[in-house]
PDB file of N, CA and C in Angstrom:
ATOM      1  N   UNK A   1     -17.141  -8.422   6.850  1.00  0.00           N
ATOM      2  CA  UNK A   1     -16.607  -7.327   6.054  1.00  0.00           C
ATOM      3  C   UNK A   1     -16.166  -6.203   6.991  1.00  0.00           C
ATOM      4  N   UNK A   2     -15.090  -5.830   6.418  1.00  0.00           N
ATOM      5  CA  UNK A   2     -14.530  -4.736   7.801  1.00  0.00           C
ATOM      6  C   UNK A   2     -15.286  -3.099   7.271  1.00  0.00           C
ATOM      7  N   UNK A   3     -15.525  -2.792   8.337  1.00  0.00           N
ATOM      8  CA  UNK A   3     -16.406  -1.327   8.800  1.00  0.00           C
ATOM      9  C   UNK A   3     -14.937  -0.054   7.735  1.00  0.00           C
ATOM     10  N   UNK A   4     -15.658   0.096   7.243  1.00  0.00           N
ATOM     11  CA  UNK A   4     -15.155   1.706   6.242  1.00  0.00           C
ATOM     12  C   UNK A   4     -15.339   2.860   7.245  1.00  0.00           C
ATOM     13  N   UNK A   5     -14.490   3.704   7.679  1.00  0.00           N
ATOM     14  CA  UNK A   5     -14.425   4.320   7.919  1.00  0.00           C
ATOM     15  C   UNK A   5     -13.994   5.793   7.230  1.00  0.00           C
ATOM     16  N   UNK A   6     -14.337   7.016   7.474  1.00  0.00           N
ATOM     17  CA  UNK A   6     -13.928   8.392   7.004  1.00  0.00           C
ATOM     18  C   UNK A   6     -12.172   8.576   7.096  1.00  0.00           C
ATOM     19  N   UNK A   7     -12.085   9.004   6.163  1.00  0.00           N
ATOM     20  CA  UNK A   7     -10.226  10.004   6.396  1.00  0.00           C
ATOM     21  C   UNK A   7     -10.606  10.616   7.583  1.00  0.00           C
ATOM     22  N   UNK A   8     -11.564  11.565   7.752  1.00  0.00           N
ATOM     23  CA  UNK A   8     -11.323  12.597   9.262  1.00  0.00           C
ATOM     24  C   UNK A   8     -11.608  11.846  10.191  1.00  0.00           C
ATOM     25  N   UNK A   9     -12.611  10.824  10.330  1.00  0.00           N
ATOM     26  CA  UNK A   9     -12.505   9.908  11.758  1.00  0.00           C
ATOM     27  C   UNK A   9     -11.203   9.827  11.762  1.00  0.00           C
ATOM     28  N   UNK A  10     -10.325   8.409  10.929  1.00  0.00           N
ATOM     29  CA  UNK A  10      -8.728   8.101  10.978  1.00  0.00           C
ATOM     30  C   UNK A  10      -8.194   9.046  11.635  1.00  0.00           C
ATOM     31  N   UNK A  11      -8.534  10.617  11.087  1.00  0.00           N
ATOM     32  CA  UNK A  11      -6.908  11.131  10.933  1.00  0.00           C
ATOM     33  C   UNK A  11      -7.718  12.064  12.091  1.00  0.00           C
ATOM     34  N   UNK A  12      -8.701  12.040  13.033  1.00  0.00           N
ATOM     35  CA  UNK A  12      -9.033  12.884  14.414  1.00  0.00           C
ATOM     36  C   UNK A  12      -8.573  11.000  15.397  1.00  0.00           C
ATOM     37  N   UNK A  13      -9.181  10.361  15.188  1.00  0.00           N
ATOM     38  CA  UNK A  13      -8.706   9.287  16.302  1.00  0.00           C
ATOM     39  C   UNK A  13      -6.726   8.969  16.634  1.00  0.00           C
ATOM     40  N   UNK A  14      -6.489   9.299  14.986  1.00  0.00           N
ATOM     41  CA  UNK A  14      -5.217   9.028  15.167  1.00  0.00           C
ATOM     42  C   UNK A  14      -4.292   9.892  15.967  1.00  0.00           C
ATOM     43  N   UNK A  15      -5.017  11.224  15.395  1.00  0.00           N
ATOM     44  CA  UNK A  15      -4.475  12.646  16.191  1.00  0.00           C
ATOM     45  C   UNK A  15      -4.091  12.451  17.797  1.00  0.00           C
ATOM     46  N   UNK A  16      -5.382  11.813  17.861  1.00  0.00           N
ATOM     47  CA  UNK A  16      -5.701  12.018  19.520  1.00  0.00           C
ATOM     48  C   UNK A  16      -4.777  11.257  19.715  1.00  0.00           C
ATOM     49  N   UNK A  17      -4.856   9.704  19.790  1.00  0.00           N
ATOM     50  CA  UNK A  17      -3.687   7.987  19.941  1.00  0.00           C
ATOM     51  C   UNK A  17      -2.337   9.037  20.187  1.00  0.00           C
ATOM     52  N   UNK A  18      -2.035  10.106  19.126  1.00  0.00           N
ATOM     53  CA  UNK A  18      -0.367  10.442  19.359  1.00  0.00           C
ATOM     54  C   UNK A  18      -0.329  11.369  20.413  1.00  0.00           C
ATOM     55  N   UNK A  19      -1.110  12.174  20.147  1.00  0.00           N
ATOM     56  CA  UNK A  19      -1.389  12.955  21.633  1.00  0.00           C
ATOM     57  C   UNK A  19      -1.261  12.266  22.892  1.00  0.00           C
ATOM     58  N   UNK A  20      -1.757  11.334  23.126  1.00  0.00           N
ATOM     59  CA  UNK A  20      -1.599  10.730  24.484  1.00  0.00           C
ATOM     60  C   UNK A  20      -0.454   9.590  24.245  1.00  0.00           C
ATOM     61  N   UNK A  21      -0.038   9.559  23.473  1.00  0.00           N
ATOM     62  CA  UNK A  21       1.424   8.109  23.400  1.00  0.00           C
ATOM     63  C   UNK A  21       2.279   8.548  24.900  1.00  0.00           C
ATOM     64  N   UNK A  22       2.668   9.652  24.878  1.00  0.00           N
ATOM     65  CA  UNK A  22       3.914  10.410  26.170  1.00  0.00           C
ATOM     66  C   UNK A  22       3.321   9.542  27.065  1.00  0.00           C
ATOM     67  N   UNK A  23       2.137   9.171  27.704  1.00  0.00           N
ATOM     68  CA  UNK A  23       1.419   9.257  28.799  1.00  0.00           C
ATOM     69  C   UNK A  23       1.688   7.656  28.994  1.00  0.00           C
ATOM     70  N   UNK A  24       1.409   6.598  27.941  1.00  0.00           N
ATOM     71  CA  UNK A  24       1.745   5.133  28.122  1.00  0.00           C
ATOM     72  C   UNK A  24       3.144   4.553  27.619  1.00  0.00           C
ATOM     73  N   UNK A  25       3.513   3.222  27.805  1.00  0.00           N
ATOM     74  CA  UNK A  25       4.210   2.860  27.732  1.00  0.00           C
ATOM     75  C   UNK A  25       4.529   2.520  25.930  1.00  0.00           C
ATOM     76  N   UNK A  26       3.665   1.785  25.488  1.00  0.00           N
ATOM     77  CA  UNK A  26       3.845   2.019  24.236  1.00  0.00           C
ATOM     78  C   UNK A  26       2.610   2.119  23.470  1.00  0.00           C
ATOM     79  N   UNK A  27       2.533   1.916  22.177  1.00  0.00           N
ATOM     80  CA  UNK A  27       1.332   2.336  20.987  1.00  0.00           C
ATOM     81  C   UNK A  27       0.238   1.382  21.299  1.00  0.00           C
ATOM     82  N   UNK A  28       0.588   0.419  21.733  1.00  0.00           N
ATOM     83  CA  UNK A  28      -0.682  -1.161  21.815  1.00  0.00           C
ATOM     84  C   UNK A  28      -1.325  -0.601  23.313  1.00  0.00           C
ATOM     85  N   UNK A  29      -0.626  -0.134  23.991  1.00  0.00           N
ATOM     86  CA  UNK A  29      -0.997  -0.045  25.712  1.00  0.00           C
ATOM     87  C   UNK A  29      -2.349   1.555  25.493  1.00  0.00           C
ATOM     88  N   UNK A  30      -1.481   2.141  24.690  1.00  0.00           N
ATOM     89  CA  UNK A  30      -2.488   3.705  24.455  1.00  0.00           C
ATOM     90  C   UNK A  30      -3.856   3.468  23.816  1.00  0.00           C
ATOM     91  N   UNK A  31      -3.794   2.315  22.428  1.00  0.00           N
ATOM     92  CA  UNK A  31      -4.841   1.852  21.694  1.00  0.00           C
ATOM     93  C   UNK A  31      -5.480   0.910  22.599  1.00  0.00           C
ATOM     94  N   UNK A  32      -5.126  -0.013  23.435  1.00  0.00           N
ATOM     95  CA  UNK A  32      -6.035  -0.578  24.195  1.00  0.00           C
ATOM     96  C   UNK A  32      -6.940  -0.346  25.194  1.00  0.00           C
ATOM     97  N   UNK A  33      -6.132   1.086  25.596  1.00  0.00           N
ATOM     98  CA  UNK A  33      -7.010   1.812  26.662  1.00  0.00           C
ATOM     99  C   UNK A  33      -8.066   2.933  25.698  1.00  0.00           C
ATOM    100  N   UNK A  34      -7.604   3.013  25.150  1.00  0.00           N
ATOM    101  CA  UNK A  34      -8.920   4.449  23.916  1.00  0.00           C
ATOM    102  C   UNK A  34      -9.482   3.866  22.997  1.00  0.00           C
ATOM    103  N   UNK A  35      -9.486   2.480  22.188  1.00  0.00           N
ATOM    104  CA  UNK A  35     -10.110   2.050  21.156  1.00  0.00           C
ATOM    105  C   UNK A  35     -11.585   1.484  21.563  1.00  0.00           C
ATOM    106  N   UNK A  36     -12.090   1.037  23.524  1.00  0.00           N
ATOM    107  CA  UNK A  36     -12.882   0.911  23.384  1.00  0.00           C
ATOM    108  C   UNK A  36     -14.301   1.674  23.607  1.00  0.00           C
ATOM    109  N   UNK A  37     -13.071   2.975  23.633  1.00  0.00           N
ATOM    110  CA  UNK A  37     -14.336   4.361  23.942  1.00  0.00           C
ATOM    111  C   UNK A  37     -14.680   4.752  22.517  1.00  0.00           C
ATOM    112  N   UNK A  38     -13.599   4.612  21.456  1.00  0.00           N
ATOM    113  CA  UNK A  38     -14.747   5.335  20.328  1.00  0.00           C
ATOM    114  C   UNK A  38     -15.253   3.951  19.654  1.00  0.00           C
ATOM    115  N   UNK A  39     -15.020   3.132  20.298  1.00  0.00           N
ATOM    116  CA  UNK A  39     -16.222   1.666  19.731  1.00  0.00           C
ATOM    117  C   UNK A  39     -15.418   1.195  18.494  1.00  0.00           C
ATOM    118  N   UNK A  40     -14.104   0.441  18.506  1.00  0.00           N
ATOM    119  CA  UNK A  40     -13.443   0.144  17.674  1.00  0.00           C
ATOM    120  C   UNK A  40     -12.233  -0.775  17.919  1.00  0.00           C
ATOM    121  N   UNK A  41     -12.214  -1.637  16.987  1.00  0.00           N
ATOM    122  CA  UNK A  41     -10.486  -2.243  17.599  1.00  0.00           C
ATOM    123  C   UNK A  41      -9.180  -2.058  17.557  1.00  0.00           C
ATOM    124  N   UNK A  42      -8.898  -2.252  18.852  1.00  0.00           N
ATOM    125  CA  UNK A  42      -8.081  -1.701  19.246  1.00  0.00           C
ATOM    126  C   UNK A  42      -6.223  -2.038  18.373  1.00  0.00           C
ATOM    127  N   UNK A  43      -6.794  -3.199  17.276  1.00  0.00           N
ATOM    128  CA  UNK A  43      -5.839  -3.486  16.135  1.00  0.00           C
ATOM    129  C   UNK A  43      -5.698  -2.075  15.168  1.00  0.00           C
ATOM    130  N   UNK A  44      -7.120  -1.763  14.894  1.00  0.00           N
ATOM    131  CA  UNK A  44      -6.914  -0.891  13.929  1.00  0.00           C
ATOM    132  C   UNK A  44      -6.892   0.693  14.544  1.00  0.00           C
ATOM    133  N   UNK A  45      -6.885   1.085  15.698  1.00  0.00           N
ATOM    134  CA  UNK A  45      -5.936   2.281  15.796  1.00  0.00           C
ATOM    135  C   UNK A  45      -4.903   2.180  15.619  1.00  0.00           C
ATOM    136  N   UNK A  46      -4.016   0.938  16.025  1.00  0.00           N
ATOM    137  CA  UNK A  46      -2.759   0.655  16.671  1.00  0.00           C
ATOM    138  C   UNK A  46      -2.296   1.106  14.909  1.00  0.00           C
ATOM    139  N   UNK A  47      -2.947   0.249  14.096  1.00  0.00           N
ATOM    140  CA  UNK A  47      -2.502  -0.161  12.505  1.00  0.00           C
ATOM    141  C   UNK A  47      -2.200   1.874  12.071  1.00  0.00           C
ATOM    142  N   UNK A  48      -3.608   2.728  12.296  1.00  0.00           N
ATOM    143  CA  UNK A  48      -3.266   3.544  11.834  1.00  0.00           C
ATOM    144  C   UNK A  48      -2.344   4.266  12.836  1.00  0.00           C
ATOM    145  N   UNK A  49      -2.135   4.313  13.858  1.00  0.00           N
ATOM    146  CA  UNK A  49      -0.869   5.344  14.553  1.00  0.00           C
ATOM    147  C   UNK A  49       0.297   4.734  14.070  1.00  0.00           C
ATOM    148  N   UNK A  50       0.536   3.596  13.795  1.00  0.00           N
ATOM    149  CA  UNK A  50       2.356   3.043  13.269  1.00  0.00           C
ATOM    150  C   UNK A  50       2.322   3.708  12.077  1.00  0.00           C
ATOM    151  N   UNK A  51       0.860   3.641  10.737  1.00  0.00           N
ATOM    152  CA  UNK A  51       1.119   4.152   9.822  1.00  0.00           C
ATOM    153  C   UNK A  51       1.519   5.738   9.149  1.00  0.00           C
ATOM    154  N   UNK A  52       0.987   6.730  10.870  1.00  0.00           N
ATOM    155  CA  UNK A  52       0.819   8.125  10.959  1.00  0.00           C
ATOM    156  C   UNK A  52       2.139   8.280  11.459  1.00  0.00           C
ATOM    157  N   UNK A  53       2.938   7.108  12.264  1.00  0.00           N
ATOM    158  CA  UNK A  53       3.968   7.533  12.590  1.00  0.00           C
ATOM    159  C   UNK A  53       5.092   6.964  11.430  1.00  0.00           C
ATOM    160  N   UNK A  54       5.216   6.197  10.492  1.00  0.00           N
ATOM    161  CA  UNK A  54       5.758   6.218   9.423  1.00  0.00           C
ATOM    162  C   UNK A  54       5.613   6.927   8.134  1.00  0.00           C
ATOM    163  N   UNK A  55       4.655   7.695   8.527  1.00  0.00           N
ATOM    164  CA  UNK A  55       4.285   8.937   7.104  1.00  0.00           C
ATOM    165  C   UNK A  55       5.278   9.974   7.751  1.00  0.00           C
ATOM    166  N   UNK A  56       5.112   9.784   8.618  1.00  0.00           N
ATOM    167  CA  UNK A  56       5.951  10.998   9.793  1.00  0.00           C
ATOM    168  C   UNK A  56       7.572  11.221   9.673  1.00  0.00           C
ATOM    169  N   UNK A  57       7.920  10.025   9.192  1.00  0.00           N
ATOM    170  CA  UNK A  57       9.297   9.667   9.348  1.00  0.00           C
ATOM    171  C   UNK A  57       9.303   8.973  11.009  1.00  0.00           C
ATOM    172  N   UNK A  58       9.082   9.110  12.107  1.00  0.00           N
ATOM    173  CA  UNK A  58       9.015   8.269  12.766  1.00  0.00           C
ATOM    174  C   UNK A  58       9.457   7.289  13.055  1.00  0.00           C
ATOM    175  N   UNK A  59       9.235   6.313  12.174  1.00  0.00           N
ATOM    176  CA  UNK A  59       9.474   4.717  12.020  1.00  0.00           C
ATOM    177  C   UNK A  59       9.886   4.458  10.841  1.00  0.00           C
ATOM    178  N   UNK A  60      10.291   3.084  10.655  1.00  0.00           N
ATOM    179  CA  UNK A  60      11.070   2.794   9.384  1.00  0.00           C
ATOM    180  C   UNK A  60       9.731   1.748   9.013  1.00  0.00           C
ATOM    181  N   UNK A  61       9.306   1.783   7.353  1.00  0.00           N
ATOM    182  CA  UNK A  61       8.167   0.975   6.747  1.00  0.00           C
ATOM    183  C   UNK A  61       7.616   1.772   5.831  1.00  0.00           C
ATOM    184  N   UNK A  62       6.998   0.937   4.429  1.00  0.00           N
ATOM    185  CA  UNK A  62       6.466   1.878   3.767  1.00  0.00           C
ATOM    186  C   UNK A  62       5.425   2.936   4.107  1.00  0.00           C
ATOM    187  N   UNK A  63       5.917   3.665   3.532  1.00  0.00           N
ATOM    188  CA  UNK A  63       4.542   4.980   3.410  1.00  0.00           C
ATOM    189  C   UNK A  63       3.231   4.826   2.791  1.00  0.00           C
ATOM    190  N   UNK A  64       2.498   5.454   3.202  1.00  0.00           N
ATOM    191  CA  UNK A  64       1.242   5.162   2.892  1.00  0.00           C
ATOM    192  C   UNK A  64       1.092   5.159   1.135  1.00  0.00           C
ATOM    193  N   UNK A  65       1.986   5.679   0.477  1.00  0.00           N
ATOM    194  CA  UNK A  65       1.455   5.807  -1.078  1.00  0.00           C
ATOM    195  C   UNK A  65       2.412   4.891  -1.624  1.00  0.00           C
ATOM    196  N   UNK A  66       3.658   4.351  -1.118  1.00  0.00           N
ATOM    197  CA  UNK A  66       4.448   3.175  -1.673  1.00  0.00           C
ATOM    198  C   UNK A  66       3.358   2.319  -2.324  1.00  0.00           C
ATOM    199  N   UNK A  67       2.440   1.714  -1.610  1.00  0.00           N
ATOM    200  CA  UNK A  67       1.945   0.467  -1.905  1.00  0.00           C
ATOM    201  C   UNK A  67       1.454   0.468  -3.423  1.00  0.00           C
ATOM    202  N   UNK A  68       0.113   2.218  -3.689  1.00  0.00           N
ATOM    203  CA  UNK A  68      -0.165   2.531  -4.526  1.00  0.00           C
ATOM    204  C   UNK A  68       0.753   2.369  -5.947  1.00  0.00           C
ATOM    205  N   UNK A  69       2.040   3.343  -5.441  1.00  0.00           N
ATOM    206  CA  UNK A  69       2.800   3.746  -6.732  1.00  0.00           C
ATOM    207  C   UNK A  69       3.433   2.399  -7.096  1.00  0.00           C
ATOM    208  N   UNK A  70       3.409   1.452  -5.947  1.00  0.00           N
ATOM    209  CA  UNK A  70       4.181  -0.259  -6.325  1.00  0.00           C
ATOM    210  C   UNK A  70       3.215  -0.480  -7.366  1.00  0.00           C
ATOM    211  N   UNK A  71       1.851  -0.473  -6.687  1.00  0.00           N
ATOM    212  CA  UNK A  71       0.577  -1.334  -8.208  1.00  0.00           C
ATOM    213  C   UNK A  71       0.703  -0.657  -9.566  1.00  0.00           C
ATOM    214  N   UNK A  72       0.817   0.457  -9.696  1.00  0.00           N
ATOM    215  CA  UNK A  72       1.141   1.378 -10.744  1.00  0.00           C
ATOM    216  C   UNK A  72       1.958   0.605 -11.464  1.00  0.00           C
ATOM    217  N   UNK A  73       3.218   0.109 -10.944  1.00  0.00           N
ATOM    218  CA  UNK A  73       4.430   0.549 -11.931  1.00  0.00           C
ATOM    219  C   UNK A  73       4.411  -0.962 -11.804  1.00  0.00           C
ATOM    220  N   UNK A  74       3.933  -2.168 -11.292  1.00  0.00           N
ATOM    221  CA  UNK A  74       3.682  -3.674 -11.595  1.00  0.00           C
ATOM    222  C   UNK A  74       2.547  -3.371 -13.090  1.00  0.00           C
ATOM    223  N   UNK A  75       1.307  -2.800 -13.057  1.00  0.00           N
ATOM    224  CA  UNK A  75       0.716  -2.368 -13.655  1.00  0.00           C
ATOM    225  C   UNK A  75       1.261  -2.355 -15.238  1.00  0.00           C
ATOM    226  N   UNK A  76       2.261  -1.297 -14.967  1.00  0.00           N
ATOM    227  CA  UNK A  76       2.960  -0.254 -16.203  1.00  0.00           C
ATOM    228  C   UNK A  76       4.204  -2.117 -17.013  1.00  0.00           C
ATOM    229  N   UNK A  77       4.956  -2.465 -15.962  1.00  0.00           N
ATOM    230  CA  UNK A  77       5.314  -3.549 -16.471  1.00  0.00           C
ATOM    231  C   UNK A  77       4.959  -5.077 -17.193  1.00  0.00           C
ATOM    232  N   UNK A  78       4.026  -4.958 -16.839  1.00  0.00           N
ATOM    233  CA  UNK A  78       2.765  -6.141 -17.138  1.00  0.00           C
ATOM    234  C   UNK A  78       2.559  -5.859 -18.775  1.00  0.00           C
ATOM    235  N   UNK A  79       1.928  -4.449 -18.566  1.00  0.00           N
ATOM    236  CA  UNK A  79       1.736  -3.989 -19.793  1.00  0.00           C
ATOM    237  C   UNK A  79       2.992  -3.485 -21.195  1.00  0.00           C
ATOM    238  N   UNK A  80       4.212  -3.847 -20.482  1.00  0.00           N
ATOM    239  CA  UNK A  80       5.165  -3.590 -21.185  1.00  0.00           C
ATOM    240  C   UNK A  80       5.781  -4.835 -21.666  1.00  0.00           C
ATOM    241  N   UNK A  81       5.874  -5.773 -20.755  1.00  0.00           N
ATOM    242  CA  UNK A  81       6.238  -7.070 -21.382  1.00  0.00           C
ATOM    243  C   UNK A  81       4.965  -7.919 -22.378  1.00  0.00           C
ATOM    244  N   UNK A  82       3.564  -7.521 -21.957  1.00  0.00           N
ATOM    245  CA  UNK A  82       2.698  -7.820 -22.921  1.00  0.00           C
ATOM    246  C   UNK A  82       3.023  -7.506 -24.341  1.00  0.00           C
ATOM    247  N   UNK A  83       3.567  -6.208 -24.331  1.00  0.00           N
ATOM    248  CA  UNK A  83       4.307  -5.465 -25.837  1.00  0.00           C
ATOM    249  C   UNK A  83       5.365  -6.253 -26.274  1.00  0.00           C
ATOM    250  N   UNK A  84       5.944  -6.830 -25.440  1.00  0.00           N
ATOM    251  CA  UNK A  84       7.212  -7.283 -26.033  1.00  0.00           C
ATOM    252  C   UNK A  84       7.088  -8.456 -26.549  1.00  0.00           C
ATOM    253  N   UNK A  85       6.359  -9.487 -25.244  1.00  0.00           N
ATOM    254  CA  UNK A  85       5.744 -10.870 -26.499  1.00  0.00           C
ATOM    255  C   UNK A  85       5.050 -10.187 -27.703  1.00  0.00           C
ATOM    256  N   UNK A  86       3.942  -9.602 -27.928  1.00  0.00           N
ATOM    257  CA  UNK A  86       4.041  -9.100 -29.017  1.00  0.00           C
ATOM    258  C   UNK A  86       5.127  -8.451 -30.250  1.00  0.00           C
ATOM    259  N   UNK A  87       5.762  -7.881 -29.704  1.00  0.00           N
ATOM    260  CA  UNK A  87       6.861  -8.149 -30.675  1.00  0.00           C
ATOM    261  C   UNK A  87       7.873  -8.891 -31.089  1.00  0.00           C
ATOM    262  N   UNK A  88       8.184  -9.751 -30.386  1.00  0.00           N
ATOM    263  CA  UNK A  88       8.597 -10.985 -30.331  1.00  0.00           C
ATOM    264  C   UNK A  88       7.983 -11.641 -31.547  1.00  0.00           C
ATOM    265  N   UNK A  89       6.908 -12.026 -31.470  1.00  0.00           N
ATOM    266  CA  UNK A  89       6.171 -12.809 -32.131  1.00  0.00           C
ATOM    267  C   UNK A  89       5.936 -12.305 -33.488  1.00  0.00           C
ATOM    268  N   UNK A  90       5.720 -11.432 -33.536  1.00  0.00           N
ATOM    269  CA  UNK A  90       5.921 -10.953 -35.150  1.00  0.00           C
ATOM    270  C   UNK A  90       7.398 -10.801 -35.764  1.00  0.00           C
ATOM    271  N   UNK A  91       8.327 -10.379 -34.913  1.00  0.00           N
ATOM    272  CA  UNK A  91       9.315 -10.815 -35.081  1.00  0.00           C
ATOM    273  C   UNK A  91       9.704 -11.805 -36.191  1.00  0.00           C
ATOM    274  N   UNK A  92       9.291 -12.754 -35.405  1.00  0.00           N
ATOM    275  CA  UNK A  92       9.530 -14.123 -35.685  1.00  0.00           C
ATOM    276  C   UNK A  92       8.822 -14.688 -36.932  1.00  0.00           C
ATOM    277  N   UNK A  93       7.632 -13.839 -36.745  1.00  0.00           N
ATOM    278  CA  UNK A  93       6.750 -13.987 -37.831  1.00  0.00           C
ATOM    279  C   UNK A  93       7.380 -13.700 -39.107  1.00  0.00           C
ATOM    280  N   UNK A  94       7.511 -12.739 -39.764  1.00  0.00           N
ATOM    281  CA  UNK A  94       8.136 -11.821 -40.261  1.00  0.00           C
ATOM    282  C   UNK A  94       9.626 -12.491 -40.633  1.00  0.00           C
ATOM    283  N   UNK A  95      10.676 -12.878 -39.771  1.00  0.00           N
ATOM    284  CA  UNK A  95      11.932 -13.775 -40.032  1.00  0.00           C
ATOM    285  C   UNK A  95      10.933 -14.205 -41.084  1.00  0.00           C
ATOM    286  N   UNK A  96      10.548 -15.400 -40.821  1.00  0.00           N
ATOM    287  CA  UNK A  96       9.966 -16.692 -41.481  1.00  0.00           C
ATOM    288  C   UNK A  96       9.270 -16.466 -42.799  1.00  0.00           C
ATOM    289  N   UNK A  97       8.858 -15.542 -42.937  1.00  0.00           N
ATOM    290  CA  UNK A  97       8.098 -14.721 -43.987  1.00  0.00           C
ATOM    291  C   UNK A  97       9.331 -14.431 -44.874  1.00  0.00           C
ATOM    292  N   UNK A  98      10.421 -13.751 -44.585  1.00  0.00           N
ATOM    293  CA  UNK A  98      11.176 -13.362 -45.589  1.00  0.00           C
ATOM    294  C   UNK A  98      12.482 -14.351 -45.539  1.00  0.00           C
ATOM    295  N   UNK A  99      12.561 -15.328 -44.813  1.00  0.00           N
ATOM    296  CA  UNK A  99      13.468 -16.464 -45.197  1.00  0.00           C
ATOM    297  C   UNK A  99      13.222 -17.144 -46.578  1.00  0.00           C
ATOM    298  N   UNK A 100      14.164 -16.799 -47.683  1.00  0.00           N
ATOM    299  CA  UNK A 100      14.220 -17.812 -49.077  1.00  0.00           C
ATOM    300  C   UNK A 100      13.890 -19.430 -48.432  1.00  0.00           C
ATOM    301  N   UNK A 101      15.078 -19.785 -47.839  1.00  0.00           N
ATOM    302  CA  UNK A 101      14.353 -21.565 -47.634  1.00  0.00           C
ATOM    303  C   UNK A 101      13.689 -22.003 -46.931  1.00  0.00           C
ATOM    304  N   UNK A 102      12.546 -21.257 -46.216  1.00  0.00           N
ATOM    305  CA  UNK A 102      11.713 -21.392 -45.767  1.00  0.00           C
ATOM    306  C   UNK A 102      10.594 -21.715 -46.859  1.00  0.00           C
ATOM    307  N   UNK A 103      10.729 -21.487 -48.168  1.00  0.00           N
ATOM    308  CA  UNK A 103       9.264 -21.623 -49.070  1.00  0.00           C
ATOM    309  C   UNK A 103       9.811 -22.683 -50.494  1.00  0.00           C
TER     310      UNK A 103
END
């Protein structure tokens, strides 16, 4: 199970990762040299500095709340086509109900 960490750890480790980026060559080279001083891997700084630098504008990739507002509105549709087979179906119901040669 992966280790939970705080928003202010993230967002002080991440701080630091951008702070020193100038100094290396790129984001994997900076996280490999600092992830094993605060006792962590060196995947998941890397994960949060691309993501601090795409909240940033920075980089091109979703933003951190895309993903959220995506489940939302899959969410919101799910629940809208659920309505619609439902109405559908009575629909239909209903036709059949008031069709003369149907009885």
């Amino acid at each position: 199970m992966p280790k939970q960490y705080t928003p202010e750890f993230k967002s002080r480790a991440t701080d630091c990762a951008l702070e020193r980026l100038d100094q290396y060559k790129s984001v994997y080279v900076d996280n490999a040299d600092m992830a094993p001083q605060l006792n962590f891997c060196k995947e998941t700084l890397r994960r949060w500095v691309v993501q601090a630098q795409i909240d940033a504008g920075e980089r091109s990739g979703p933003t951190s709340r895309e993903p959220a507002e995506i489940s939302t509105l899959k969410a919101k549709v799910k629940g809208l086509e659920e309505g619609n087979d439902i109405l559908k179906a009575s629909a239909i119901y209903f036709a059949r109900e008031l069709d003369p040669r149907g009885h």
